[in-house]
N, C-alpha and C. Protein backbone atom coordinates (compact mmCIF):
# COMPACT_ATOMS: atom_id res chain seq x y z
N UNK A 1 19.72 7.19 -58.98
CA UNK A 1 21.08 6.68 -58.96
C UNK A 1 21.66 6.72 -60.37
N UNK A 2 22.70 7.19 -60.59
CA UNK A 2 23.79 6.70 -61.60
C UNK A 2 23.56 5.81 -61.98
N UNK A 3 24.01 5.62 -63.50
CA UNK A 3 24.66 3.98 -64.17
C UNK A 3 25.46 3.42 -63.62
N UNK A 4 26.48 4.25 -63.36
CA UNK A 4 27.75 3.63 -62.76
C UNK A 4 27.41 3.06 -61.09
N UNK A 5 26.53 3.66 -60.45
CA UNK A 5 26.34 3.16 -58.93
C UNK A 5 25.27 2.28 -59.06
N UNK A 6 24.42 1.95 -60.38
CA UNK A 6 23.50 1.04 -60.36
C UNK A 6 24.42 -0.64 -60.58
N UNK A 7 25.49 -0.08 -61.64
CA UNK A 7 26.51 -1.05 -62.32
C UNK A 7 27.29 -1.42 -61.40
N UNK A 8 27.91 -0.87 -60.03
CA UNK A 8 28.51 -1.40 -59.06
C UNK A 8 27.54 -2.06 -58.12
N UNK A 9 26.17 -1.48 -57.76
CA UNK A 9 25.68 -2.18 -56.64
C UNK A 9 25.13 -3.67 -57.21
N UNK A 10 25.23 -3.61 -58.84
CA UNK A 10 24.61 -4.61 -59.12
C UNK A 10 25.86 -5.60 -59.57
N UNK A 11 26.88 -5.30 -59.74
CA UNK A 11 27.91 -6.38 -59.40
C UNK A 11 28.42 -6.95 -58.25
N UNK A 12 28.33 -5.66 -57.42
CA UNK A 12 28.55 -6.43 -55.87
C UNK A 12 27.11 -7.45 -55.36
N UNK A 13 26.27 -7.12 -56.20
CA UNK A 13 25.05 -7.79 -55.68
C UNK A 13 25.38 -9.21 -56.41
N UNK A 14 26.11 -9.47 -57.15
CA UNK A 14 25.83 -10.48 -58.79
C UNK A 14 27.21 -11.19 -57.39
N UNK A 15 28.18 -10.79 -57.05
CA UNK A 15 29.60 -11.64 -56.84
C UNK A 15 29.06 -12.02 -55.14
N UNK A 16 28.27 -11.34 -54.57
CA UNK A 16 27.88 -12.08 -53.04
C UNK A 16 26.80 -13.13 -53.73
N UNK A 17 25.66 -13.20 -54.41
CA UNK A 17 25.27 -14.23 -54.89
C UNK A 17 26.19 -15.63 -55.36
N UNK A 18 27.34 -15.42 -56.48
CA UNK A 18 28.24 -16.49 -56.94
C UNK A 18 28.61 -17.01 -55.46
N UNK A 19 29.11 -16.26 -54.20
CA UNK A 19 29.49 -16.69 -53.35
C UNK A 19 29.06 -17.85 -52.57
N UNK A 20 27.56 -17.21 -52.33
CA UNK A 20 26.58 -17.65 -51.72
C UNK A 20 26.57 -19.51 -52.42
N UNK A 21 25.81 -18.93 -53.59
CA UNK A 21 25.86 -20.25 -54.37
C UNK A 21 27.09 -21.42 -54.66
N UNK A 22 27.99 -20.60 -54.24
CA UNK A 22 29.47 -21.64 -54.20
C UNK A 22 29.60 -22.50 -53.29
N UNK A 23 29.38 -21.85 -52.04
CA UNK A 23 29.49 -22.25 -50.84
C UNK A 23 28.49 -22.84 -50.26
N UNK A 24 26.77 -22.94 -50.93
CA UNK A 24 26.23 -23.77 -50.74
C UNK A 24 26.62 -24.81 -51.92
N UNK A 25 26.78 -24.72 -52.83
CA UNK A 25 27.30 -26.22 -53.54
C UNK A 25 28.04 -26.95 -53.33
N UNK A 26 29.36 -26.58 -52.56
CA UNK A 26 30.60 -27.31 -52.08
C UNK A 26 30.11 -27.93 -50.45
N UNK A 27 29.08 -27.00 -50.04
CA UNK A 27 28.96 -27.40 -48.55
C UNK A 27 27.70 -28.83 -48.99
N UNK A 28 27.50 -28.71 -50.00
CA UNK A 28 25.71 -29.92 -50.35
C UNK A 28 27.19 -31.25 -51.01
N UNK A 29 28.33 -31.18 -51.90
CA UNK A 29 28.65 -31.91 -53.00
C UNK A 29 30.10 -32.97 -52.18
N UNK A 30 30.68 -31.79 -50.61
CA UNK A 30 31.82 -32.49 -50.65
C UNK A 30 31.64 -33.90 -49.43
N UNK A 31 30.28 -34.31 -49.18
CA UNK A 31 30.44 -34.87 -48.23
C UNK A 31 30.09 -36.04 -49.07
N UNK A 32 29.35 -35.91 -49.85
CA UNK A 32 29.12 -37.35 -50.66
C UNK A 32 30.31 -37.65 -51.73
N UNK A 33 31.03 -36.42 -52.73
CA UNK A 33 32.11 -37.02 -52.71
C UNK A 33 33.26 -37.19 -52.51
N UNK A 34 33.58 -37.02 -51.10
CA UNK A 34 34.90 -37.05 -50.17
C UNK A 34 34.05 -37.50 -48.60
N UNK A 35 33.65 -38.93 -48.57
CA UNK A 35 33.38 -39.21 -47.88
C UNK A 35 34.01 -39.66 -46.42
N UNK A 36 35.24 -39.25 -46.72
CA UNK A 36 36.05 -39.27 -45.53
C UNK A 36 36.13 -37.87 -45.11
N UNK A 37 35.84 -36.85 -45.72
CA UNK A 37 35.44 -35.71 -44.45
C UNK A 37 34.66 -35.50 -43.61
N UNK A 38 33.26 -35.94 -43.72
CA UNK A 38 32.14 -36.54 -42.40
C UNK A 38 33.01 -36.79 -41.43
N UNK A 39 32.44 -36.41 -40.55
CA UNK A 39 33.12 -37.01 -39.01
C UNK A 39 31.85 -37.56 -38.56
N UNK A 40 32.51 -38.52 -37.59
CA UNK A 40 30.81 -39.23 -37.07
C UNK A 40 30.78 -38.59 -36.00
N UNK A 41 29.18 -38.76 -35.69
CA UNK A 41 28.63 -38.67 -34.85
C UNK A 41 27.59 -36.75 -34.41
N UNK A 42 28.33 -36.77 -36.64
CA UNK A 42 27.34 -35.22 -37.27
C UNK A 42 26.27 -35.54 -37.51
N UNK A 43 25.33 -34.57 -37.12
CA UNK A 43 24.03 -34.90 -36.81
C UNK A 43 23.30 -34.77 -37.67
N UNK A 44 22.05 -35.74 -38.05
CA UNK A 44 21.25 -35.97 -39.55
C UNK A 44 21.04 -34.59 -39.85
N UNK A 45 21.02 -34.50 -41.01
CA UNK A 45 20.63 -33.34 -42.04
C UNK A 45 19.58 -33.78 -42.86
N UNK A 46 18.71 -32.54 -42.89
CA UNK A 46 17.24 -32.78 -44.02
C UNK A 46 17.94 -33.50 -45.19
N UNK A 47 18.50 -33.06 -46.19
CA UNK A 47 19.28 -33.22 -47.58
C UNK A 47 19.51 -34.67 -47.76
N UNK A 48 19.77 -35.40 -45.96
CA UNK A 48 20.44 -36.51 -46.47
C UNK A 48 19.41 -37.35 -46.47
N UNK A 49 18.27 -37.21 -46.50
CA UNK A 49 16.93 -38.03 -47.06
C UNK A 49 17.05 -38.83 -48.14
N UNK A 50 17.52 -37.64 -49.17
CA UNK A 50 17.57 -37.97 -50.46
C UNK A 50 18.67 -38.72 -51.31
N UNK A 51 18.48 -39.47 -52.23
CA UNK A 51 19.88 -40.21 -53.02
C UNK A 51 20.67 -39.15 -53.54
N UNK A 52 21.94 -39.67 -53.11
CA UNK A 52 23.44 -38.87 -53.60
C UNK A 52 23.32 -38.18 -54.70
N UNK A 53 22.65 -39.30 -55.81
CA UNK A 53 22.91 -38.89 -57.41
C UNK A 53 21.77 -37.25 -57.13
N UNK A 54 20.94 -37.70 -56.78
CA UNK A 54 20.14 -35.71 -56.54
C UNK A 54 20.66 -35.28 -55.71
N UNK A 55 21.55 -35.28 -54.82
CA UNK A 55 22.29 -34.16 -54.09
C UNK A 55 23.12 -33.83 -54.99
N UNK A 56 24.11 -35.01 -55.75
CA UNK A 56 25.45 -34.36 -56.69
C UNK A 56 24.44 -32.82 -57.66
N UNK A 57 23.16 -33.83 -58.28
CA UNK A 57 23.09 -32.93 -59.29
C UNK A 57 22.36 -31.48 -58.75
N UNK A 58 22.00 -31.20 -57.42
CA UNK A 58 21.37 -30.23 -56.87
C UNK A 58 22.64 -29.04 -56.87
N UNK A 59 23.44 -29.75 -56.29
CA UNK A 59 24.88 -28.99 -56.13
C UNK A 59 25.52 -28.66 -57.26
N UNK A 60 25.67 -30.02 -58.50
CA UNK A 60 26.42 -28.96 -59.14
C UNK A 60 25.56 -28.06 -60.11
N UNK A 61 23.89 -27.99 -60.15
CA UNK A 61 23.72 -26.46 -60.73
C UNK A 61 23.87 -25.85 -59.76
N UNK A 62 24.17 -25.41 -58.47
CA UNK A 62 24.51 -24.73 -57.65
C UNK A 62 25.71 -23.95 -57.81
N UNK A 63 26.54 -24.96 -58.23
CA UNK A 63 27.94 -24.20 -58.57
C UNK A 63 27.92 -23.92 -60.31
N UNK A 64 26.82 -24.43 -61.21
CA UNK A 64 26.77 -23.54 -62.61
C UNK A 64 26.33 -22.34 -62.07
N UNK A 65 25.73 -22.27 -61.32
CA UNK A 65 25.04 -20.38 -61.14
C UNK A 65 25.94 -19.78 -60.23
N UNK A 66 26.83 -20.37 -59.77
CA UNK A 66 27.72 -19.56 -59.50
C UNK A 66 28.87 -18.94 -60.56
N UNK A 67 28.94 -20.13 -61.09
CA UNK A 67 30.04 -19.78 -62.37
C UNK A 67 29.60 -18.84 -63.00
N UNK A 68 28.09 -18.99 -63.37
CA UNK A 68 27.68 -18.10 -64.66
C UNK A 68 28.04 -16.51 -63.56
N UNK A 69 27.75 -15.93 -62.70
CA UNK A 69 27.46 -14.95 -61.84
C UNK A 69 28.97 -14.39 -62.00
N UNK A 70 30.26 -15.30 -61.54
CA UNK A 70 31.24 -15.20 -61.30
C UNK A 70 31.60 -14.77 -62.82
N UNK A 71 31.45 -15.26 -64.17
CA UNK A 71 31.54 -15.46 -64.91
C UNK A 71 31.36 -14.16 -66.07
N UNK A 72 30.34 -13.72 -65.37
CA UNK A 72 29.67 -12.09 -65.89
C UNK A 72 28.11 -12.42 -66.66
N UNK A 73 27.95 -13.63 -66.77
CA UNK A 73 26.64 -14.18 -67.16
C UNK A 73 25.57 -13.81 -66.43
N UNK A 74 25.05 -12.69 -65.39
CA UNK A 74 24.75 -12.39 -64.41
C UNK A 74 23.00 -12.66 -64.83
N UNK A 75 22.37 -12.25 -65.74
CA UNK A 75 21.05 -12.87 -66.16
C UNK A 75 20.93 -14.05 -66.41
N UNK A 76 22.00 -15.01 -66.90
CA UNK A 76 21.37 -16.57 -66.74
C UNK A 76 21.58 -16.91 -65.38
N UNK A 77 22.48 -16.09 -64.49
CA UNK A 77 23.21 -16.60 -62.94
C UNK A 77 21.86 -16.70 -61.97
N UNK A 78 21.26 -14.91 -62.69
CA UNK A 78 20.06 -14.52 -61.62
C UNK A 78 18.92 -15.51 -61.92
N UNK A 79 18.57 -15.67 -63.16
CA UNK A 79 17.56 -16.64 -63.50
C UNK A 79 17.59 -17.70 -62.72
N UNK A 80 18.71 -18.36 -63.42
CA UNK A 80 19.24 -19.83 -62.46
C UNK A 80 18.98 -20.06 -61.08
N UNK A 81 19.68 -18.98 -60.67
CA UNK A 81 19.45 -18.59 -58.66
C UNK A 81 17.89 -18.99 -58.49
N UNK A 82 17.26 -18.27 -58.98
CA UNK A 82 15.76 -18.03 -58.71
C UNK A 82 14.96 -19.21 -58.90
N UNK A 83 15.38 -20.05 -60.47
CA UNK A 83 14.60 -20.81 -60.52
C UNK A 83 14.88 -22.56 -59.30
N UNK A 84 16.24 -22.20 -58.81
CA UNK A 84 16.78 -23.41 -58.17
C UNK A 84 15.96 -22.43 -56.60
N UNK A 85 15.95 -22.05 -55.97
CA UNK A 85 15.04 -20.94 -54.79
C UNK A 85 13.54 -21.85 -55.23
N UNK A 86 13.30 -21.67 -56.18
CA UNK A 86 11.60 -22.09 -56.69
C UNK A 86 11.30 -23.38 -56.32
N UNK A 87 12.48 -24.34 -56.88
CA UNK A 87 12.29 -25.87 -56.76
C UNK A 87 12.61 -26.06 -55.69
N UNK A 88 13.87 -25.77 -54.75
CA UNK A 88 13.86 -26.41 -53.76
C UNK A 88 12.76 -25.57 -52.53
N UNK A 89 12.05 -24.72 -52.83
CA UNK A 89 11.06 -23.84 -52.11
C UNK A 89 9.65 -25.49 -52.32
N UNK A 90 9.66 -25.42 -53.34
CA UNK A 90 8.23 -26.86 -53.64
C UNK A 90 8.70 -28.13 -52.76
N UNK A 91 10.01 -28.34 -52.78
CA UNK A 91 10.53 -29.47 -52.49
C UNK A 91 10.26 -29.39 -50.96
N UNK A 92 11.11 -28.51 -50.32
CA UNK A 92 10.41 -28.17 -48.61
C UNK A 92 9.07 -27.73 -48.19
N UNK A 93 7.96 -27.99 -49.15
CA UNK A 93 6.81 -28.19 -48.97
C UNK A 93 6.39 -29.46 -48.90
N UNK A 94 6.78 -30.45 -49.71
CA UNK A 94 6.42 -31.52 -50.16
C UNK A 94 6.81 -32.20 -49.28
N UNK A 95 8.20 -32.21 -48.51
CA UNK A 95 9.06 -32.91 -47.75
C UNK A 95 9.43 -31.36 -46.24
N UNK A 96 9.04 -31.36 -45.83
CA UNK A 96 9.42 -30.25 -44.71
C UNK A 96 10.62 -31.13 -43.45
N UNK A 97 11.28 -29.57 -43.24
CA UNK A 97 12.38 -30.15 -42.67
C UNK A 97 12.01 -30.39 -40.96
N UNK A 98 12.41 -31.46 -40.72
CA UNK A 98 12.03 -31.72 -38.99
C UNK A 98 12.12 -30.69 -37.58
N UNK A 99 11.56 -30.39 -36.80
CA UNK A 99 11.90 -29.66 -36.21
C UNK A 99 13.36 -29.55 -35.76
N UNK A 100 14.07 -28.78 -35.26
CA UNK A 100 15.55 -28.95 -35.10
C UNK A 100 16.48 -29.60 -35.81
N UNK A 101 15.96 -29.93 -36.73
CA UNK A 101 17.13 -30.63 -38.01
C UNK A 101 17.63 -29.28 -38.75
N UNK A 102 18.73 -29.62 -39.45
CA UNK A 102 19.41 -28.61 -39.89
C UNK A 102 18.96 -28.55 -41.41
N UNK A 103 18.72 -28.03 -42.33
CA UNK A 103 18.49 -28.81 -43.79
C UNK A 103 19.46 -28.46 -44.96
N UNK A 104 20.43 -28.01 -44.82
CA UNK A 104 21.95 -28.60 -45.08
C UNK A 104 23.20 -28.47 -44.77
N UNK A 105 24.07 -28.62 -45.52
CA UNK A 105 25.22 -28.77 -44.75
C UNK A 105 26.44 -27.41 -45.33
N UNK A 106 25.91 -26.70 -45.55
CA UNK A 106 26.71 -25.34 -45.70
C UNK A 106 26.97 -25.08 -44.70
N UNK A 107 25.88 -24.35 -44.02
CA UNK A 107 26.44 -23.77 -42.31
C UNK A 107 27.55 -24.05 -41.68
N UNK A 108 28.14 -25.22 -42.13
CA UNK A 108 29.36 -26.17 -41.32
C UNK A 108 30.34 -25.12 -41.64
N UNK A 109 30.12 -24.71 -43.15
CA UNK A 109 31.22 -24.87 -43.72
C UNK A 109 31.81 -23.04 -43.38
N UNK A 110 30.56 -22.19 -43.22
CA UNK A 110 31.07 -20.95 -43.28
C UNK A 110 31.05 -20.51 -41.98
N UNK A 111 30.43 -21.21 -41.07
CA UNK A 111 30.16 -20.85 -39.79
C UNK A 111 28.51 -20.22 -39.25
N UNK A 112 27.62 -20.22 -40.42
CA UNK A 112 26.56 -19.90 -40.78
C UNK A 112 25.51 -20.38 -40.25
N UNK A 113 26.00 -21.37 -39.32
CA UNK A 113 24.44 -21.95 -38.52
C UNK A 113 23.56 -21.61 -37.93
N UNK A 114 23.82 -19.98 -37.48
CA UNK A 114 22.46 -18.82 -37.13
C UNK A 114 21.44 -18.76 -38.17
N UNK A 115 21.70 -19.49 -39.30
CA UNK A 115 20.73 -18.92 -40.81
C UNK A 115 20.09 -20.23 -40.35
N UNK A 116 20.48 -21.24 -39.76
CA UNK A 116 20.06 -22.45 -40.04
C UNK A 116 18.53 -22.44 -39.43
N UNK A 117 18.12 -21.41 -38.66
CA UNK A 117 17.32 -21.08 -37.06
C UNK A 117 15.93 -20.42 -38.55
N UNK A 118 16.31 -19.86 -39.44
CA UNK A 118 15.57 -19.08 -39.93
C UNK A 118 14.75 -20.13 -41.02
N UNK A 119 13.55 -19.89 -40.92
CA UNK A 119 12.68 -21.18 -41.78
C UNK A 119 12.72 -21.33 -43.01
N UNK A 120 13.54 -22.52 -43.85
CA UNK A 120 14.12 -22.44 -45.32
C UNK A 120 12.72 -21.39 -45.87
N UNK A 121 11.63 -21.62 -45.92
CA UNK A 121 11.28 -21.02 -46.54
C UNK A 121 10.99 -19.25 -46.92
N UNK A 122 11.17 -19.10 -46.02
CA UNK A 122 11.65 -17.47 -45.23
C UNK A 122 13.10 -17.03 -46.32
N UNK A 123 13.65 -17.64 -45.90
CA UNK A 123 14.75 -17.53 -46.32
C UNK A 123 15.16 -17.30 -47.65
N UNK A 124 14.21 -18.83 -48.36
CA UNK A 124 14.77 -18.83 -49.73
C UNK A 124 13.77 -17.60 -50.80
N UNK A 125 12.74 -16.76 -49.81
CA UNK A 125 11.94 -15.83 -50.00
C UNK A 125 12.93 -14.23 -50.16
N UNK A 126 14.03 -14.68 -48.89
CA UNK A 126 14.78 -13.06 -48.67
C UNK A 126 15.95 -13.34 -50.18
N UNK A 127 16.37 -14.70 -50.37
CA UNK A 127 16.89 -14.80 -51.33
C UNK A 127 16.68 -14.53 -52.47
N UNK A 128 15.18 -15.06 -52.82
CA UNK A 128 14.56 -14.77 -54.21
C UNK A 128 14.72 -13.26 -54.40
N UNK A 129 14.23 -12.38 -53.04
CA UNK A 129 14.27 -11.31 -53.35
C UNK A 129 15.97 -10.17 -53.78
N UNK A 130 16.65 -11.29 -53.49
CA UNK A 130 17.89 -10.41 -53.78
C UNK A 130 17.98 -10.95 -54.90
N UNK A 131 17.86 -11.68 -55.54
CA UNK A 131 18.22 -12.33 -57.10
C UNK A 131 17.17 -11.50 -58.36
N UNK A 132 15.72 -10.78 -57.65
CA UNK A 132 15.06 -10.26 -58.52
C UNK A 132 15.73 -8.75 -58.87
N UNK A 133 16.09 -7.87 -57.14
CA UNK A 133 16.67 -7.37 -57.30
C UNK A 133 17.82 -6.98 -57.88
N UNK A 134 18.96 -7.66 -58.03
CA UNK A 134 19.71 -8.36 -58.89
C UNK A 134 19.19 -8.32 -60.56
N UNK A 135 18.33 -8.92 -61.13
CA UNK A 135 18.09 -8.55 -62.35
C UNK A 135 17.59 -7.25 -62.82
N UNK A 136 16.78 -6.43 -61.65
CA UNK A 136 16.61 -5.31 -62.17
C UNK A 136 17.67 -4.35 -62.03
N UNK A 137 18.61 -4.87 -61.36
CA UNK A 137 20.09 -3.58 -61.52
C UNK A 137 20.87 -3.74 -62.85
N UNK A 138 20.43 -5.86 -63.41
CA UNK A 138 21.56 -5.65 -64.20
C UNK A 138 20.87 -5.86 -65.48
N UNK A 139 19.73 -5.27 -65.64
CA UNK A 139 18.96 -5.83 -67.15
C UNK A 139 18.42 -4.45 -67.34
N UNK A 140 19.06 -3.50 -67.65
CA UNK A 140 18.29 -1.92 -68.35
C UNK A 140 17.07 -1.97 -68.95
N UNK A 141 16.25 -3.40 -69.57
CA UNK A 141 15.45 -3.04 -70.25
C UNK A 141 14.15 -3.10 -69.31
N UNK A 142 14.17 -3.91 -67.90
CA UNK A 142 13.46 -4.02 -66.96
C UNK A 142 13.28 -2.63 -66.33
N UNK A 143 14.81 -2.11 -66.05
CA UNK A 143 14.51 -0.66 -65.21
C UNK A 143 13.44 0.13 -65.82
N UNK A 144 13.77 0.55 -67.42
CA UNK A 144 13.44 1.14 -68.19
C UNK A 144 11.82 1.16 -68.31
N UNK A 145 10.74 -0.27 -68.47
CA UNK A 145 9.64 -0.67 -68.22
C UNK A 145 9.17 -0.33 -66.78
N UNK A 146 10.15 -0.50 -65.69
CA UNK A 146 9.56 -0.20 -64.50
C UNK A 146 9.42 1.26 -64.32
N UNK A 147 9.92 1.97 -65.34
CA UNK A 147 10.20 3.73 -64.83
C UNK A 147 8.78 4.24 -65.78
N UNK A 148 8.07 3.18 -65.98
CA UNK A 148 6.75 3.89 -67.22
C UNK A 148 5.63 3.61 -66.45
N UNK A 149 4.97 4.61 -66.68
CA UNK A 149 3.57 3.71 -66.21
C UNK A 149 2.63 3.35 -66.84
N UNK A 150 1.09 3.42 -66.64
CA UNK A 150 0.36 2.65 -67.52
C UNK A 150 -0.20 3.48 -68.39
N UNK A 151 0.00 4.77 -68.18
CA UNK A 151 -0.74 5.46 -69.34
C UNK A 151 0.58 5.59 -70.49
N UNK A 152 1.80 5.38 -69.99
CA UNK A 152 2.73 6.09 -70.84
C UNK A 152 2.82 4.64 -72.08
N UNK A 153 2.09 3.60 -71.46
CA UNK A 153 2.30 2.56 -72.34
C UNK A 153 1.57 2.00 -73.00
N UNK A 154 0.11 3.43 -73.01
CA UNK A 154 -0.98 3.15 -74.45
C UNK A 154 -0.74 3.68 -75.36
């Protein structure tokens, strides 16, 4: 591939990530603070286990890695992505989500509740893998190491 088709697939890859990450931060941040958008009788969510003050702050690095992504910061965005994938990957080990519980509250928001069916951890696996991918489109010095092999690097 081209520079230029590596440089587009890896921006379109960098701005569906910011997305992603937007829209899970606003779907984790607006119910605790705009508590009059809940409607009752919405049904428990994994997330809401936990105290507000760690949902606010889960969400808003959610929406720093979006910014950074959106932003053109796309290696601290991808980092970020990955390393928040990592923690909350330990966290749904530690704490696993109930059968038929939902484990958050994005889906509401995009219409996305078919993802909800797929096992966070699965998931935050297909994710990791687009965020690695993601750094190797947008960090030349990775491609560059991956295009050598082991003899070329004694």
């Amino acid at each position: 591939m081209t520079k230029l088709r590596l440089s587009i697939v890896g921006t379109s890859l960098a701005v569906i990530l910011a997305l992603f990450w937007a829209i899970v931060g606003l779907g984790k941040i607006a119910p605790v603070v705009f508590p009059d958008l809940q409607t009752k009788g919405v049904e428990a969510v994994w997330i809401g286990q936990f105290p507000n003050a760690l949902v606010v702050a889960a969400s808003s690095t959610e929406l720093l890695v979006s910014l950074c992504l959106f932003a053109g910061l796309r290696r601290i965005g991808l980092i970020g992505g990955l390393m928040l994938l990592a923690v909350f990957s330990g966290v749904l080990v530690v704490f696993p989500v109930p059968e038929g519980q939902s484990c958050g509250r994005a889906g509401s928001i995009v219409g996305a509740s078919g993802a909800e069916s797929i096992d966070p951890i699965i998931r935050n696996g297909f994710l990791s893998s687009l965020h690695i991918l993601g750094l190797v489109l947008v960090w030349p010095d990775i491609r560059k190491h991956l295009g050598t092999s082991c003899a070329d690097q004694t």
